[in-house]
Protein backbone atom coordinates (compact mmCIF):
# COMPACT_ATOMS: atom_id res chain seq x y z
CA UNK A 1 -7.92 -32.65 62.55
CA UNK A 2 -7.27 -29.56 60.51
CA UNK A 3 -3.77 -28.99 58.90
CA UNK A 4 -2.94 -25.74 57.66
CA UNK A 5 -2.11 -24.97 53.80
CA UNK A 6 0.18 -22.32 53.29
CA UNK A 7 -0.71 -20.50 50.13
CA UNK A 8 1.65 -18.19 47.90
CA UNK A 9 2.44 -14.83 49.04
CA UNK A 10 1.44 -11.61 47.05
CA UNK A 11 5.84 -11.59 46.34
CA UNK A 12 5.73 -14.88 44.67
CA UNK A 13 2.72 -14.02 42.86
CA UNK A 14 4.64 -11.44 41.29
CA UNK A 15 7.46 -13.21 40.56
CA UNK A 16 5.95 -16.46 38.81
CA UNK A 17 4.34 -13.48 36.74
CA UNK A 18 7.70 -11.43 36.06
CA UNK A 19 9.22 -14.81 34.85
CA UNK A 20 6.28 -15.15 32.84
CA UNK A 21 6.37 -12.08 30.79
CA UNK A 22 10.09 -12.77 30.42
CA UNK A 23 9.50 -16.03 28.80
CA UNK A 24 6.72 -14.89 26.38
CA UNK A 25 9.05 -11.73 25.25
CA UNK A 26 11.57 -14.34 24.70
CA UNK A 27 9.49 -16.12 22.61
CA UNK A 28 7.34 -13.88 20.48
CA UNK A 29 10.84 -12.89 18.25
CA UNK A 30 10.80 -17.02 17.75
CA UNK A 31 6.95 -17.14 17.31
CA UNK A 32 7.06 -14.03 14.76
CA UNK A 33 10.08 -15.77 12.88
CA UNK A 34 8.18 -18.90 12.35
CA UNK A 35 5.37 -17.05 10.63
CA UNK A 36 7.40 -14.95 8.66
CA UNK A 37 9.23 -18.04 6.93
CA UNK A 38 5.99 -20.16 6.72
CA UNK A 39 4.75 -16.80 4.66
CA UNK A 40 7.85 -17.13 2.75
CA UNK A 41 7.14 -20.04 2.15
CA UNK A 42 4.11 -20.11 0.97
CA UNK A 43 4.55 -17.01 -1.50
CA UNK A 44 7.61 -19.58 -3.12
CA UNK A 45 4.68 -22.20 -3.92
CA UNK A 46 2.67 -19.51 -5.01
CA UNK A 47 5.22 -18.33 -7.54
CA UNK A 48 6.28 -21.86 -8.46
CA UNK A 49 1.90 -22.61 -9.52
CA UNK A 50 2.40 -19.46 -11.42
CA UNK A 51 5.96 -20.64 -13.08
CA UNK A 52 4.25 -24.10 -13.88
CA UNK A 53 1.66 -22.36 -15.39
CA UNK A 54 3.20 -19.80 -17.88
CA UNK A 55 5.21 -23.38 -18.79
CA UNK A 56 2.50 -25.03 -19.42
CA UNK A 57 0.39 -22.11 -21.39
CA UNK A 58 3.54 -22.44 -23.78
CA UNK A 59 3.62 -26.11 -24.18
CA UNK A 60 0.12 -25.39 -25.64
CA UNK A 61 0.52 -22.35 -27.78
CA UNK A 62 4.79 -22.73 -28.26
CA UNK A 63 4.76 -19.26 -26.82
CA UNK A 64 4.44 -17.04 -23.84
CA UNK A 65 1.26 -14.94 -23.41
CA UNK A 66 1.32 -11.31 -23.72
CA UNK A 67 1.80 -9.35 -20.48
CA UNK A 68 -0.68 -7.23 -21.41
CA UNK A 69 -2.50 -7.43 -24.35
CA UNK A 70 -5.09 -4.76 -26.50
CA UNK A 71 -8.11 -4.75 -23.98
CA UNK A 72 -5.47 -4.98 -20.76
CA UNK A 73 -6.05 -8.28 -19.86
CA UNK A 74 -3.03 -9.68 -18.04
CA UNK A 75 -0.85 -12.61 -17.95
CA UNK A 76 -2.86 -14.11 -14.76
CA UNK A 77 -5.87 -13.64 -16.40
CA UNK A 78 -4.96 -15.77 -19.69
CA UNK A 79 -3.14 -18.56 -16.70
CA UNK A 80 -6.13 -19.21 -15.36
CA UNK A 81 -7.16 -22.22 -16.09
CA UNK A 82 -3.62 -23.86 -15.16
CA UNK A 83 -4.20 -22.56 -11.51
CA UNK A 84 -7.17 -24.57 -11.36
CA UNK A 85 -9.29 -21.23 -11.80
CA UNK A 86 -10.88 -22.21 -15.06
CA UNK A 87 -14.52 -21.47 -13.80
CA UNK A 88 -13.21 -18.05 -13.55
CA UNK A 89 -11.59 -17.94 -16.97
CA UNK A 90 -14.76 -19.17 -18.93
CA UNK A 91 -16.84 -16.38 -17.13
CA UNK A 92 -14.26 -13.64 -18.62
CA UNK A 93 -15.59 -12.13 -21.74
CA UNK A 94 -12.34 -11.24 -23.06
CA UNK A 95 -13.27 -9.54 -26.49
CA UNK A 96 -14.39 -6.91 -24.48
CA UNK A 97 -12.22 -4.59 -21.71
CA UNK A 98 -11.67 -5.68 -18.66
CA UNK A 99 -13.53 -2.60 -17.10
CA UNK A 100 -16.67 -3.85 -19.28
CA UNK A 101 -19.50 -4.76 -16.87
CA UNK A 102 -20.17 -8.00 -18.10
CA UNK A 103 -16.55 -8.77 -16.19
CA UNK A 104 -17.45 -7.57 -12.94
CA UNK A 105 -17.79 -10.54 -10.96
CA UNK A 106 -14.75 -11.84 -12.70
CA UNK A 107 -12.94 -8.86 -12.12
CA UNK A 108 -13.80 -9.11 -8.00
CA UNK A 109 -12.96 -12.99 -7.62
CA UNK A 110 -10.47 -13.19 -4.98
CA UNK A 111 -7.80 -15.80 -5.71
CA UNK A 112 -5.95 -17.28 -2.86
CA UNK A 113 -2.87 -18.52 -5.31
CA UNK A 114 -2.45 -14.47 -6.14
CA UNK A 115 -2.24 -13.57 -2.62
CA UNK A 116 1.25 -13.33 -0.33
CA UNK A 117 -0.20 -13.97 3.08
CA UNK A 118 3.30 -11.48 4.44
CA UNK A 119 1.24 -8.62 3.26
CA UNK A 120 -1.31 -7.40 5.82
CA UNK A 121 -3.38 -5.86 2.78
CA UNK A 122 -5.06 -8.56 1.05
CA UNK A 123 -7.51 -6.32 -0.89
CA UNK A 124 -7.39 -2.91 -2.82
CA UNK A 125 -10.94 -2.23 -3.59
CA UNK A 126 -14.02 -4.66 -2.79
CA UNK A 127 -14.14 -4.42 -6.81
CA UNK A 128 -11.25 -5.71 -7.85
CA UNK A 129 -9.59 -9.40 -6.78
CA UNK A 130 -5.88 -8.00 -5.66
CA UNK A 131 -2.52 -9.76 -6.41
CA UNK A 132 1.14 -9.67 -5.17
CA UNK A 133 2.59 -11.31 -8.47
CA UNK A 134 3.61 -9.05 -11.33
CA UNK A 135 5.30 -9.92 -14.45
CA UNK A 136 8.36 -8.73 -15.36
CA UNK A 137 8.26 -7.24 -18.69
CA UNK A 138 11.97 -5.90 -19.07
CA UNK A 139 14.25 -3.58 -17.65
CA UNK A 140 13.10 -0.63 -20.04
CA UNK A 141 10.23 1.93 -19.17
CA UNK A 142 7.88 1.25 -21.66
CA UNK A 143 6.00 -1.97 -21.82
CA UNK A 144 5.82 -1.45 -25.71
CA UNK A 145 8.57 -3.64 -27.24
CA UNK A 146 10.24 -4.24 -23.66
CA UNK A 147 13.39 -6.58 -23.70
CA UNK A 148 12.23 -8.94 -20.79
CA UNK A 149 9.36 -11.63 -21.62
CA UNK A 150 5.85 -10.37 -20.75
CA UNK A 151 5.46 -7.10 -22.39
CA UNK A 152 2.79 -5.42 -24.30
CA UNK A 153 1.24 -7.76 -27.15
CA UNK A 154 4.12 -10.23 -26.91
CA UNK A 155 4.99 -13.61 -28.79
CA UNK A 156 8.17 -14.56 -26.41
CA UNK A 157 9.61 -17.96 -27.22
CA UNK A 158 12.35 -19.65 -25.35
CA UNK A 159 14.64 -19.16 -28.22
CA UNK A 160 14.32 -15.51 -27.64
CA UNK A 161 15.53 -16.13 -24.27
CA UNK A 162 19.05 -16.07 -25.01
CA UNK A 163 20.38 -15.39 -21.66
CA UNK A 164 19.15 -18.44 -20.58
CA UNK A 165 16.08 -19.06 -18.42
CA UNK A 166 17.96 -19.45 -15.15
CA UNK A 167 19.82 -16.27 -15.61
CA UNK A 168 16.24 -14.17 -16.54
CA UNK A 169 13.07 -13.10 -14.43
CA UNK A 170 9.53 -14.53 -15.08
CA UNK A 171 7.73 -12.53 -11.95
CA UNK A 172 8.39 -10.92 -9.01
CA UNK A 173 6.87 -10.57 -5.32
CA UNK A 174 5.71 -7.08 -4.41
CA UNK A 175 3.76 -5.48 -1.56
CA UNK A 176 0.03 -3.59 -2.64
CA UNK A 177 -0.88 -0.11 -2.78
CA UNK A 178 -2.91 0.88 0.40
CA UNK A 179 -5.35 3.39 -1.26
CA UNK A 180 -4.27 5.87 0.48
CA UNK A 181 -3.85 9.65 -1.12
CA UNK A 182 -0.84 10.94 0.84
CA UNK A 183 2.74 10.59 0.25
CA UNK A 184 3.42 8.39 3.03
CA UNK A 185 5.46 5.18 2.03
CA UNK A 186 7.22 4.66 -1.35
CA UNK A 187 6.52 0.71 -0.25
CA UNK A 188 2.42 1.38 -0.57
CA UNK A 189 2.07 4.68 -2.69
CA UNK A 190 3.32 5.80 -5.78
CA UNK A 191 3.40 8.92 -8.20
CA UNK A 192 0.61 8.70 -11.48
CA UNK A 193 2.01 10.55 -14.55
CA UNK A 194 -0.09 10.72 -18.02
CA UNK A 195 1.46 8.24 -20.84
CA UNK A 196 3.04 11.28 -22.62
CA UNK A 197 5.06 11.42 -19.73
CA UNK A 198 6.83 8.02 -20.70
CA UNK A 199 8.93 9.87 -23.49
CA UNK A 200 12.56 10.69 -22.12
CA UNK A 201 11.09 9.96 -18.43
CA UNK A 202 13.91 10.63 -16.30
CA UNK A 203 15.91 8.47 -13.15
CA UNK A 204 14.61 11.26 -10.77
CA UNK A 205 11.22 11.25 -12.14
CA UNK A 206 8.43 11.14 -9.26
CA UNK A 207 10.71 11.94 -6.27
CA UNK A 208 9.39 15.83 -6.37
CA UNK A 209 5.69 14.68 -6.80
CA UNK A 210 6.23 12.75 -3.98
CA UNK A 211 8.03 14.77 -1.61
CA UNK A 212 5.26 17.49 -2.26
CA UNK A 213 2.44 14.49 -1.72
CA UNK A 214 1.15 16.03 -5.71
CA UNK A 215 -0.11 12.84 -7.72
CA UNK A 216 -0.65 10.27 -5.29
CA UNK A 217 -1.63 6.76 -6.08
CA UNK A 218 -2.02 3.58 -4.07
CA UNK A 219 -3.99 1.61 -6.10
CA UNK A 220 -0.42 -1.21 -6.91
CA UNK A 221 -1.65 -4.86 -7.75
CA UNK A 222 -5.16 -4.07 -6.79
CA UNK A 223 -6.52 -6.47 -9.83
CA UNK A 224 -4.71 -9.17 -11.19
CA UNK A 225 -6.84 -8.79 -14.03
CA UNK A 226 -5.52 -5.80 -15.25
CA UNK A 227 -2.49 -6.04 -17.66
CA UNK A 228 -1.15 -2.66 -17.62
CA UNK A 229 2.12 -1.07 -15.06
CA UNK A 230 2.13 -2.21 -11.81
CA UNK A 231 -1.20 -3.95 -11.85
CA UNK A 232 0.15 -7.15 -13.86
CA UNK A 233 3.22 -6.33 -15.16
CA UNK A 234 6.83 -4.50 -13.68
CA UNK A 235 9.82 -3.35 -15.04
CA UNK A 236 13.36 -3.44 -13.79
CA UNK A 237 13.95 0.00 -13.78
CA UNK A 238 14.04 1.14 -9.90
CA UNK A 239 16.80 -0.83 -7.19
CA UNK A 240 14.30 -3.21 -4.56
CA UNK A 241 12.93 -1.71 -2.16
CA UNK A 242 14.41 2.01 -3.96
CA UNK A 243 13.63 5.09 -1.70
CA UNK A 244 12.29 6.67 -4.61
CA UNK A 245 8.74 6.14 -5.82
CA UNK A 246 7.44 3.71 -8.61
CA UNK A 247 6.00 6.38 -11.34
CA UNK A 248 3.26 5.32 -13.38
CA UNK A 249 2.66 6.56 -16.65
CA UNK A 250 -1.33 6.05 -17.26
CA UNK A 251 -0.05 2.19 -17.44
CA UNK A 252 2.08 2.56 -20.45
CA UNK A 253 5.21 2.01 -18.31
CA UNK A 254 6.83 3.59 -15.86
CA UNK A 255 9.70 3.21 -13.41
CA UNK A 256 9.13 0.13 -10.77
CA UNK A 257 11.04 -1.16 -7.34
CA UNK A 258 10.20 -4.53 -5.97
CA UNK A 259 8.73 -3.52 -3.10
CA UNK A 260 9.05 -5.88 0.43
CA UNK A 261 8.25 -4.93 4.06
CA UNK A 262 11.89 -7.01 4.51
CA UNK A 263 15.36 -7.32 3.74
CA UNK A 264 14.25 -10.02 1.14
CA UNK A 265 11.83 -10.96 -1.59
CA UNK A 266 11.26 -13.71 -3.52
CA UNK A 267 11.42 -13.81 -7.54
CA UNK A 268 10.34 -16.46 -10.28
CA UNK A 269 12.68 -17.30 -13.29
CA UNK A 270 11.87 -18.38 -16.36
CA UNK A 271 13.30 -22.07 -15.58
CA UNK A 272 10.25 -22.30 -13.23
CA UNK A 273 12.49 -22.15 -10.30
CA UNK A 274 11.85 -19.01 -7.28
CA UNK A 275 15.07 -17.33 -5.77
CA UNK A 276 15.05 -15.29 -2.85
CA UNK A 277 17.24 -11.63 -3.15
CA UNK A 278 18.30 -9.67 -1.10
CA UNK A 279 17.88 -5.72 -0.91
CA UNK A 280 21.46 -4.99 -0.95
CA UNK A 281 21.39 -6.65 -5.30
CA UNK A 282 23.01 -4.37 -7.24
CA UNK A 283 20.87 -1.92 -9.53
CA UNK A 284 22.87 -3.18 -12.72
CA UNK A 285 22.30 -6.79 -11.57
CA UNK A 286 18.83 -6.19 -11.13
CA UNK A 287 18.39 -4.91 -14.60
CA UNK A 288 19.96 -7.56 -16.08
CA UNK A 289 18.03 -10.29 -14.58
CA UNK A 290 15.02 -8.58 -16.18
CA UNK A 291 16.57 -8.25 -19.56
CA UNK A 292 16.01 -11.41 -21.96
CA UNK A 293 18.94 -10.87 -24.14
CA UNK A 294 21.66 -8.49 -22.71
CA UNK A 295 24.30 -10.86 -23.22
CA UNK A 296 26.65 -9.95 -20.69
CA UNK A 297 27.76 -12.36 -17.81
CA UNK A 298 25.69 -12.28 -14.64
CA UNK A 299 27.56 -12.04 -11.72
CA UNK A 300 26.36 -13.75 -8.06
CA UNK A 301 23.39 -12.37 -6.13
């Protein structure tokens, strides 16, 4: 005896897949929301291995390393071997420059620990291992004699921290440079000045370069290696995520945003603990996180 199925109709078809794509827009929001804090996330370890270790570099020498030091090796480079990266560190010839050839390999180690998975560019140039973590060397343009604690050939103790450690920066969260040559994205590229430039560099400084796309750089974080301006280290000296370029002068100094593709970004201070801000902080606020010893009264952010 046969009995007769009755099967859906091309209507209800349609339906069951209308209700469908309804349910999946509702849900990608949620889906991309769950990524975006479990990147959060893991940047905040990230900046609490690199916290740990500047901590425990001191405990050894009773001082902070140099953000950048005489052949430009950076902070991250002398933190190595607290990241558990000390095969790395003992293959770094570091009595020579860090653009020496015998530091090539070095020089193009990718290190996960360095890397904010938020940021969709995770690489540079296939030369250089790229980083998202710079250190904050004060809220002045020049990295020479800077009043934050990684800057140029430094000795910072804690007992030049007078601020207090809670109240002061060790390291901020930024986005990379894309490579790119045209003015497209104050986020990605920036204008390159010459180091002569850093004497009486002005607020506005860049902003015409920029608008007429006239030296264009994207090369931001591209090796943690590298010591100088907004390769290793960052100063205080543009708002976060400032419409205005970053403007590097031949990585001497300059003027630096933090630079996030959202509303937030997280920051490491010098207690070891990591902070999130928001891009609304206050310019003044901003420079006096990054300033060691301003001894003024830090309001909320």
């Amino acid at each position: 005896m046969r009995r007769n199925s009755k099967g859906f109709t091309l209507f209800e078809v349609l339906i069951v897949l209308a209700m469908l794509a309804i349910l999946l827009g509702l849900m990608l929001p949620a889906v991309a929301q769950v990524r975006a804090a479990a990147a959060r996330s893991q940047s905040q370890n990230n900046m609490k291995q690199l916290g740990l270790a500047a901590h425990n570099y001191y405990s050894t020498y009773n001082m902070f390393c140099p953000g950048v030091d005489d052949k430009h090796f950076s902070t991250t480079a002398k933190l190595l071997p607290y990241i558990e990266q000390d095969n790395v560190y003992k293959s770094i010839d570091f009595q020579v420059s860090i653009d020496a050839k015998a530091n090539a390999t070095a020089r193009a180690t990718r290190i996960n620990v360095l890397l904010n998975a938020a940021d969709p560019i995770q690489s540079v140039s296939m030369d250089f291992g790229a980083t998202n973590y710079l250190w904050v060397a004060g809220s002045n343009p020049a990295l020479k004699d800077d009043n934050g604690i990684f800057y140029l050939d430094c000795k910072t103790t804690f007992a030049a921290v007078t601020d207090g450690t809670s109240n002061t920066l060790f390291s901020v969260e930024t986005l990379k440079g894309d490579s790119g040559v045209k003015a497209t994205d104050p986020r990605r590229q920036h204008v390159a000045l010459k180091e002569a430039d850093l004497k009486d560099l002005k607020e506005d400084a860049g902003v015409e370069e920029f608008k007429d796309d006239k030296k264009i750089a994207a090369d931001r974080c591209a090796s943690w290696m590298d010591g100088r301006f907004l390769q290793g280290t960052f100063t205080g000296t543009r708002s976060v995520n400032d419409p205005r370029p970053d403007v590097n002068c031949g990585g001497a100094g300059g003027l630096s945003g933090l630079r996030s593709l959202a509303d937030v970004a997280n920051v490491g201070m010098a207690d070891g603990s990591v902070r999130t801000i928001s891009s609304a902080i206050k310019p003044a606020v901003w420079k006096l996180l990054c300033d060691r010893a301003d001894g003024q009264v830090l309001p909320n952010f």
